[in-house]
PDB file of N, CA and C in Angstrom:
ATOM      1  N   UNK A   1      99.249 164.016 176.591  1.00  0.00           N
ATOM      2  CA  UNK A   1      97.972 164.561 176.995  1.00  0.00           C
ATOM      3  C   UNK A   1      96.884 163.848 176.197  1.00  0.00           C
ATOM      4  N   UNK A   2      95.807 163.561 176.727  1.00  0.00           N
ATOM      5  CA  UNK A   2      94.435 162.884 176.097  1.00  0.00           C
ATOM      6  C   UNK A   2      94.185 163.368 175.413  1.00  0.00           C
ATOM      7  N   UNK A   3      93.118 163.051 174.240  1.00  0.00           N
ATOM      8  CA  UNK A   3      92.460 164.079 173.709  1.00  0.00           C
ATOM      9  C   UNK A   3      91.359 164.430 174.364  1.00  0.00           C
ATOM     10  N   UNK A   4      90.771 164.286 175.049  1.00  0.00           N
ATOM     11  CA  UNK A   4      89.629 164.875 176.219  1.00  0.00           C
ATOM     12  C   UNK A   4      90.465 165.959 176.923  1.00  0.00           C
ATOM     13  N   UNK A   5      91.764 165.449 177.025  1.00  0.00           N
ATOM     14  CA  UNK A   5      92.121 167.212 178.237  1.00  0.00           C
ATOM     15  C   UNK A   5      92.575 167.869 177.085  1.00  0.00           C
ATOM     16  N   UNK A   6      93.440 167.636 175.892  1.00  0.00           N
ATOM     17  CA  UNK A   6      93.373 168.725 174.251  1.00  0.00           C
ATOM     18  C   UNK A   6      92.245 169.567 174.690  1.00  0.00           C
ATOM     19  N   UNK A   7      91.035 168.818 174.056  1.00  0.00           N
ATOM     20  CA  UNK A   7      89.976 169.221 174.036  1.00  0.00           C
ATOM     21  C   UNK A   7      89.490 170.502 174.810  1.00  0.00           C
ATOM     22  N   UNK A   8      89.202 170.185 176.192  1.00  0.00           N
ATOM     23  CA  UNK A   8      88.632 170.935 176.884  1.00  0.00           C
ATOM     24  C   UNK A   8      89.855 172.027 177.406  1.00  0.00           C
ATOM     25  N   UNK A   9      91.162 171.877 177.110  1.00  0.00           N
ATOM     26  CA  UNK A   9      92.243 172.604 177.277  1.00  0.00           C
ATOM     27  C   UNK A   9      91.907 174.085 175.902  1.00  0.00           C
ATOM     28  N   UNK A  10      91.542 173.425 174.862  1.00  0.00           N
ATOM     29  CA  UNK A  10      90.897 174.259 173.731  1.00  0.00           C
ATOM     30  C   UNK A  10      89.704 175.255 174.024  1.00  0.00           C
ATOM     31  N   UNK A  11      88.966 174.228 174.604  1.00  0.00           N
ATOM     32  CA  UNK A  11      87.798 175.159 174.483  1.00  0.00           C
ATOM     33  C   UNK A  11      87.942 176.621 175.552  1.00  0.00           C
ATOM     34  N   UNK A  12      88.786 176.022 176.198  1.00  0.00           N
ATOM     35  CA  UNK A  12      88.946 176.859 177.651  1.00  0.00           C
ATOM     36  C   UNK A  12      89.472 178.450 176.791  1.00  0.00           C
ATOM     37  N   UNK A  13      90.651 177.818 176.104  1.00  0.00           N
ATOM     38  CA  UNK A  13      90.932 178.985 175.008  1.00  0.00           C
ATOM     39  C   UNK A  13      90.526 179.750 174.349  1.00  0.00           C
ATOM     40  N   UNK A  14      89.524 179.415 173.895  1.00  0.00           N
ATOM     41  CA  UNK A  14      88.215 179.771 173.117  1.00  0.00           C
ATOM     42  C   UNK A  14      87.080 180.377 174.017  1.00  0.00           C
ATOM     43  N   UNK A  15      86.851 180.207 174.886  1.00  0.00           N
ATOM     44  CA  UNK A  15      86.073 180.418 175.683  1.00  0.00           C
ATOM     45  C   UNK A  15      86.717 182.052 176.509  1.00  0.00           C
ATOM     46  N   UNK A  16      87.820 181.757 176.624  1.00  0.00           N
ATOM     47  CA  UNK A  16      88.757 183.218 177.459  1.00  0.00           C
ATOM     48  C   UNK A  16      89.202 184.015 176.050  1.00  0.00           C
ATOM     49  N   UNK A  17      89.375 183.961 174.888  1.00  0.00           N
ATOM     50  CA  UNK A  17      89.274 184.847 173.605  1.00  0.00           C
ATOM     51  C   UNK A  17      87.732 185.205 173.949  1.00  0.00           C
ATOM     52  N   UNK A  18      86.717 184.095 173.947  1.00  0.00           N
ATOM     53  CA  UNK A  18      85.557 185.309 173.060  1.00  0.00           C
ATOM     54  C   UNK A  18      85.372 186.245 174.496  1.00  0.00           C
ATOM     55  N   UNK A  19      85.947 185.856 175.620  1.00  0.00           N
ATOM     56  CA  UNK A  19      85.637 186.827 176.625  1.00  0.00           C
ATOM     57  C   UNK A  19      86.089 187.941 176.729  1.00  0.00           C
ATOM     58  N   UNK A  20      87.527 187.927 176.367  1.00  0.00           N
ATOM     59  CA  UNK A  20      88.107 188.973 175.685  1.00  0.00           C
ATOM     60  C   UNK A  20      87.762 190.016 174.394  1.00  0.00           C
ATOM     61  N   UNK A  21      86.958 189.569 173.584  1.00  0.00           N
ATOM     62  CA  UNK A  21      86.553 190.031 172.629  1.00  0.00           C
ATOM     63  C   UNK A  21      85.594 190.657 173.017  1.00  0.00           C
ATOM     64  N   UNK A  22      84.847 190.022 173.903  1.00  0.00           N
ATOM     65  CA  UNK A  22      83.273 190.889 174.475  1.00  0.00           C
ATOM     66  C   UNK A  22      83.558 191.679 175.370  1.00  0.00           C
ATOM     67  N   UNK A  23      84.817 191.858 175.750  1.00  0.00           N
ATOM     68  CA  UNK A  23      85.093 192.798 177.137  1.00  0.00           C
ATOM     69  C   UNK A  23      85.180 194.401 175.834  1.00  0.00           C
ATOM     70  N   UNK A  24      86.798 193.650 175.427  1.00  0.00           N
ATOM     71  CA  UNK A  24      86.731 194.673 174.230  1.00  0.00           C
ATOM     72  C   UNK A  24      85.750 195.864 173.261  1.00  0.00           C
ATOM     73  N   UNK A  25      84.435 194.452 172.567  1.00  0.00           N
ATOM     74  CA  UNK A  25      83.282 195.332 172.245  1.00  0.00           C
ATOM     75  C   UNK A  25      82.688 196.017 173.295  1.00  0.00           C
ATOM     76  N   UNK A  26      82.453 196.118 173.793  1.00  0.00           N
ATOM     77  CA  UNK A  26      81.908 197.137 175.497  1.00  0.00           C
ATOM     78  C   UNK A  26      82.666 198.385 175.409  1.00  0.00           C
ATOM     79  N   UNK A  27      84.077 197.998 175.743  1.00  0.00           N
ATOM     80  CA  UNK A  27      84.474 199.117 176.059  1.00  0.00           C
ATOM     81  C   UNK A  27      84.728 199.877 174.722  1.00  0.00           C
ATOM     82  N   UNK A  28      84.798 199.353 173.834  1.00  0.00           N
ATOM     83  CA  UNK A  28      84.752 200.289 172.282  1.00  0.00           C
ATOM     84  C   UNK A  28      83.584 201.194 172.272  1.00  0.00           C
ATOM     85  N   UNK A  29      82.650 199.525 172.550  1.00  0.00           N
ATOM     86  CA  UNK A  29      81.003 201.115 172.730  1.00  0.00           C
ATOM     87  C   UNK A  29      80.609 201.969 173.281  1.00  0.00           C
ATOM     88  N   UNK A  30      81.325 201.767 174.557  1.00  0.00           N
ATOM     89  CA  UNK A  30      81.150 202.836 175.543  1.00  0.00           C
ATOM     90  C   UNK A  30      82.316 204.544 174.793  1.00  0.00           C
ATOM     91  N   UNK A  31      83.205 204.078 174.082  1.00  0.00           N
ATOM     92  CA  UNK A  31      84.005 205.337 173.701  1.00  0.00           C
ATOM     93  C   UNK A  31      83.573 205.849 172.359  1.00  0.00           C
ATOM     94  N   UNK A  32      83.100 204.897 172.041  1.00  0.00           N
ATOM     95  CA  UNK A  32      82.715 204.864 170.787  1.00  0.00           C
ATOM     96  C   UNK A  32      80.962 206.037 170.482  1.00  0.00           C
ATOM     97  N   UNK A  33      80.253 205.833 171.761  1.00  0.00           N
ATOM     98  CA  UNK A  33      78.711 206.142 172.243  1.00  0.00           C
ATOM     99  C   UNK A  33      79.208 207.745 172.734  1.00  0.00           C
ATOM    100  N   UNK A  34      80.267 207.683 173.418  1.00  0.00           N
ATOM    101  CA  UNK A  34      80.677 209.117 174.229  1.00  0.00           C
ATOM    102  C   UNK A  34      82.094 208.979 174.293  1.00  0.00           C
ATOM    103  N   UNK A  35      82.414 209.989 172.815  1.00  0.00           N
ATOM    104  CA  UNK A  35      83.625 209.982 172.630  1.00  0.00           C
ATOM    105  C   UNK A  35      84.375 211.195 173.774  1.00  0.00           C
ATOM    106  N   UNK A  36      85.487 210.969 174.149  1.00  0.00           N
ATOM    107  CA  UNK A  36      86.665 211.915 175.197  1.00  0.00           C
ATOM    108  C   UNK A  36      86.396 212.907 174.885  1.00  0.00           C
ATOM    109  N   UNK A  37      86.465 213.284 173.361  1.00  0.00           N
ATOM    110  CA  UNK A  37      86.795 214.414 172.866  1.00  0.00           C
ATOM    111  C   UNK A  37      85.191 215.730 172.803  1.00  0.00           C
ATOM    112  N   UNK A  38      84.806 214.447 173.367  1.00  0.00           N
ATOM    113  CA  UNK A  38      83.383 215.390 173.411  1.00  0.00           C
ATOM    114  C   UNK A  38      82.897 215.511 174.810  1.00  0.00           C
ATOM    115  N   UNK A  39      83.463 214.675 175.736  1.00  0.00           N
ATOM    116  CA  UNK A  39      83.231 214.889 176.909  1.00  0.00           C
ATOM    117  C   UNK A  39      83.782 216.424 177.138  1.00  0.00           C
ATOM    118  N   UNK A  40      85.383 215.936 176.940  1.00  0.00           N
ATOM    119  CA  UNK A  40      86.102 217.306 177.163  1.00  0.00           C
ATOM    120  C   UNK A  40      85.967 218.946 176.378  1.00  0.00           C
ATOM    121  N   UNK A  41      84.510 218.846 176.343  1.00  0.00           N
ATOM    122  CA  UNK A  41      83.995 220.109 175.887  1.00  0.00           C
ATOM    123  C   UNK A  41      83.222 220.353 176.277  1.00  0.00           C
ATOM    124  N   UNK A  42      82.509 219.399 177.114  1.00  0.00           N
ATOM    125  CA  UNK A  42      81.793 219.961 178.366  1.00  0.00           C
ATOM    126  C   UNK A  42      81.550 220.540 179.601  1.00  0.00           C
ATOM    127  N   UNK A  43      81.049 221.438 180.225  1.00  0.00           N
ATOM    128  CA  UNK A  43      81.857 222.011 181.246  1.00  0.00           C
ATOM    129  C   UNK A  43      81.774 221.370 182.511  1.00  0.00           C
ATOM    130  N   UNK A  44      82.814 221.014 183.590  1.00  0.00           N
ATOM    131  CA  UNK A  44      82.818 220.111 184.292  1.00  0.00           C
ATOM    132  C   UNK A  44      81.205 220.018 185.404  1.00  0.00           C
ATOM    133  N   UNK A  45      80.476 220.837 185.251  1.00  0.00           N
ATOM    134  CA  UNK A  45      79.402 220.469 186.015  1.00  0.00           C
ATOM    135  C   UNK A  45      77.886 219.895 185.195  1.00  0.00           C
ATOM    136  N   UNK A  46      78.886 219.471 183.660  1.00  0.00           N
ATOM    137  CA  UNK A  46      77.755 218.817 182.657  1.00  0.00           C
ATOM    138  C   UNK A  46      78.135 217.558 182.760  1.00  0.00           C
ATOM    139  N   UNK A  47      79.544 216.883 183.144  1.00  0.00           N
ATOM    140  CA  UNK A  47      79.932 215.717 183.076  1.00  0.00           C
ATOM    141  C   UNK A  47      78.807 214.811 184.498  1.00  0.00           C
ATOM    142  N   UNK A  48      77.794 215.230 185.038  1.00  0.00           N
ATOM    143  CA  UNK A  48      76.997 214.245 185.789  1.00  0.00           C
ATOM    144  C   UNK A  48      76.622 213.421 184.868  1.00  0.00           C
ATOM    145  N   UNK A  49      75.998 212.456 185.553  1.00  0.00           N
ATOM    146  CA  UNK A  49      75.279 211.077 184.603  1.00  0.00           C
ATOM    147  C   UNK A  49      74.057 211.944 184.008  1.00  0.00           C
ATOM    148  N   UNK A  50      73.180 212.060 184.556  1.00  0.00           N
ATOM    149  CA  UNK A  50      71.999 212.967 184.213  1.00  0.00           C
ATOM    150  C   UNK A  50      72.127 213.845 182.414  1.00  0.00           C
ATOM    151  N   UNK A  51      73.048 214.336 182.751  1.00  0.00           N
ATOM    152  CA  UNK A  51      73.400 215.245 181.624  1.00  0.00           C
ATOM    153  C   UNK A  51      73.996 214.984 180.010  1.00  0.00           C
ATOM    154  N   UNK A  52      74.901 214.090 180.468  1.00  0.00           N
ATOM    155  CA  UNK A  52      75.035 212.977 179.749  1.00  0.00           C
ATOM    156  C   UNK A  52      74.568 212.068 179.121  1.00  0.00           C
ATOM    157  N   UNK A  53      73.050 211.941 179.805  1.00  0.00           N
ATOM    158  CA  UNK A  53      72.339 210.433 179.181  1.00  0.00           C
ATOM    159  C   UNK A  53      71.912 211.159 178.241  1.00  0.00           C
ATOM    160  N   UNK A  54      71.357 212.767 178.568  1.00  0.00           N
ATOM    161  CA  UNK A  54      70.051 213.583 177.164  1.00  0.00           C
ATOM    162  C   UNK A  54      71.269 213.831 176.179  1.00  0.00           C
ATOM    163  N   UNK A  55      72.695 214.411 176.772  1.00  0.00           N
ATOM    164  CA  UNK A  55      73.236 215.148 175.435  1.00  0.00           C
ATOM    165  C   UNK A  55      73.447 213.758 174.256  1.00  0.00           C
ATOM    166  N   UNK A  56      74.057 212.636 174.712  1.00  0.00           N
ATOM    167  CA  UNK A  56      74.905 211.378 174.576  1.00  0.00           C
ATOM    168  C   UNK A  56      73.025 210.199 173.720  1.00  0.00           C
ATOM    169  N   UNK A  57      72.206 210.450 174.649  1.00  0.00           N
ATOM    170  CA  UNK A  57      70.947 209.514 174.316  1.00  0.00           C
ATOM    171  C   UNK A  57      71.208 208.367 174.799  1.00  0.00           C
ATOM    172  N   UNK A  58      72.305 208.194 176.091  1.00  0.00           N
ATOM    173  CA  UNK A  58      72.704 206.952 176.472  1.00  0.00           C
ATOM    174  C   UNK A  58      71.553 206.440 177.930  1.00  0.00           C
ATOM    175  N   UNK A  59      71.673 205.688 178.163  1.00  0.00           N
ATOM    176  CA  UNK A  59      70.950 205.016 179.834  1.00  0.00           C
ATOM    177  C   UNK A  59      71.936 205.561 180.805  1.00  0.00           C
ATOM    178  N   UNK A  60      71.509 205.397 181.949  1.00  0.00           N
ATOM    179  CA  UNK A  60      72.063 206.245 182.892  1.00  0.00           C
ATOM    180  C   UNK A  60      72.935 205.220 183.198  1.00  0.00           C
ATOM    181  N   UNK A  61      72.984 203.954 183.166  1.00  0.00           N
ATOM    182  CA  UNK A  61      73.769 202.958 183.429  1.00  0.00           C
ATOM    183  C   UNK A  61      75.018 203.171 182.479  1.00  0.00           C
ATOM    184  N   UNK A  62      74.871 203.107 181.518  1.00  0.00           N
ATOM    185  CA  UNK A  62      75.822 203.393 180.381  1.00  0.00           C
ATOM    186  C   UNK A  62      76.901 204.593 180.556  1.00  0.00           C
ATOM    187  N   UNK A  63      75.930 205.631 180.685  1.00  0.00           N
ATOM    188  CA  UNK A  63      76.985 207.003 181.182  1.00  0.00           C
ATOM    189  C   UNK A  63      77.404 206.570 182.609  1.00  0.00           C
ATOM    190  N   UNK A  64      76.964 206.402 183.373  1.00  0.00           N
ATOM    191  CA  UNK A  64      77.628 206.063 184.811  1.00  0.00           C
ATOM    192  C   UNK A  64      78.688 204.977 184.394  1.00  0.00           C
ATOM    193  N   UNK A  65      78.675 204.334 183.980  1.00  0.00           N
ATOM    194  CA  UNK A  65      79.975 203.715 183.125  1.00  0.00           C
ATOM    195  C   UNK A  65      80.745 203.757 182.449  1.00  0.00           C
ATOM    196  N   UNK A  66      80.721 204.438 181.092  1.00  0.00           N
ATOM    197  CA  UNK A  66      81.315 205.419 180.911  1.00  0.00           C
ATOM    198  C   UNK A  66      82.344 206.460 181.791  1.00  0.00           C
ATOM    199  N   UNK A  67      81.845 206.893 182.432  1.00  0.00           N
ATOM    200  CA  UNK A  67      82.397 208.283 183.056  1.00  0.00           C
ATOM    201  C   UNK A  67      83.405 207.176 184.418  1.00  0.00           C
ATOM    202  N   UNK A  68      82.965 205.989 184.651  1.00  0.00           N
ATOM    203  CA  UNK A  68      83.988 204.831 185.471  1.00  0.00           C
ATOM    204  C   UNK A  68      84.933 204.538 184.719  1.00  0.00           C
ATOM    205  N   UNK A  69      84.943 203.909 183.519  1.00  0.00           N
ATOM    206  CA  UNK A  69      86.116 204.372 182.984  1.00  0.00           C
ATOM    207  C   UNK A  69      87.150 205.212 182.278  1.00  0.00           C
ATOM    208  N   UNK A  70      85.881 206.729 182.583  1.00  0.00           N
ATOM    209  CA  UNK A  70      87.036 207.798 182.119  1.00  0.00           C
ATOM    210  C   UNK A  70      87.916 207.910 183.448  1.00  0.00           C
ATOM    211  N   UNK A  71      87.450 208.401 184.617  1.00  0.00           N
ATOM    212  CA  UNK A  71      87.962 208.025 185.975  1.00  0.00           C
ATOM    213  C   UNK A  71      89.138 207.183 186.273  1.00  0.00           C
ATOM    214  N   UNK A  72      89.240 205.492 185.669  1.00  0.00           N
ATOM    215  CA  UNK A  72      89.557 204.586 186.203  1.00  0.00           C
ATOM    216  C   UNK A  72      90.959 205.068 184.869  1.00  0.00           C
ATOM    217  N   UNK A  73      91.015 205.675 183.499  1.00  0.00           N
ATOM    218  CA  UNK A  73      92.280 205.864 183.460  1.00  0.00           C
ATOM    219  C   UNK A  73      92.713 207.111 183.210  1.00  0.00           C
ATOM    220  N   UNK A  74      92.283 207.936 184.082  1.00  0.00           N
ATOM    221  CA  UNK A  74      92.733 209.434 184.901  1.00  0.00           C
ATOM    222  C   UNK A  74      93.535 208.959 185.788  1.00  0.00           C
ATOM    223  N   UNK A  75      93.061 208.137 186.858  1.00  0.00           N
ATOM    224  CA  UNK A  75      93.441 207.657 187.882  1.00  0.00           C
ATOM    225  C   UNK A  75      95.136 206.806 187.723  1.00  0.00           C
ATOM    226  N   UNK A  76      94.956 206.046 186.206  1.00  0.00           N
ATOM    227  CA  UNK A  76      96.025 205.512 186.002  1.00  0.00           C
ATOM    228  C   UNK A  76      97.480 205.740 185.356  1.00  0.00           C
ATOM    229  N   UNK A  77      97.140 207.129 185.109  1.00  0.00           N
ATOM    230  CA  UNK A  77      98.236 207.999 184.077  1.00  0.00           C
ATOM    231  C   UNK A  77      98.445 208.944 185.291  1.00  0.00           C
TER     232      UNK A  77
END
């Protein structure tokens, strides 16, 4: 192998880690911002986005995301 395809064979590596890493920080912050354990003490007609953004201080984008991946592994268990 060249060192030009090494190379860019590397970076590619590097490039799919830090993507991984940034997927990672996200979803830490998102559990991390609105932890489970505090969702699940809310009563199920507080879990809207709305309600969430004042208790949490999050964007509505954030809780609507959030609450996609509380969903997405309900859905998977």
């Amino acid at each position: 192998m060249s060192r030009i395809k090494a190379r860019r064979k590397s970076v590619d590596y590097v490039s799919s880690f830090a993507e991984l890493q940034e997927m990672q920080a996200n979803t830490f912050a998102y559990k991390f911002c609105i932890p489970l354990f505090m969702l699940k003490n809310l009563a199920p007609q507080e879990t809207k986005t709305r309600m969430i953004t004042s208790i949490f201080n999050v964007t509505n984008e954030f809780a609507h995301k959030r609450l996609k991946i509380l969903s997405d592994n309900v859905h998977l268990s």
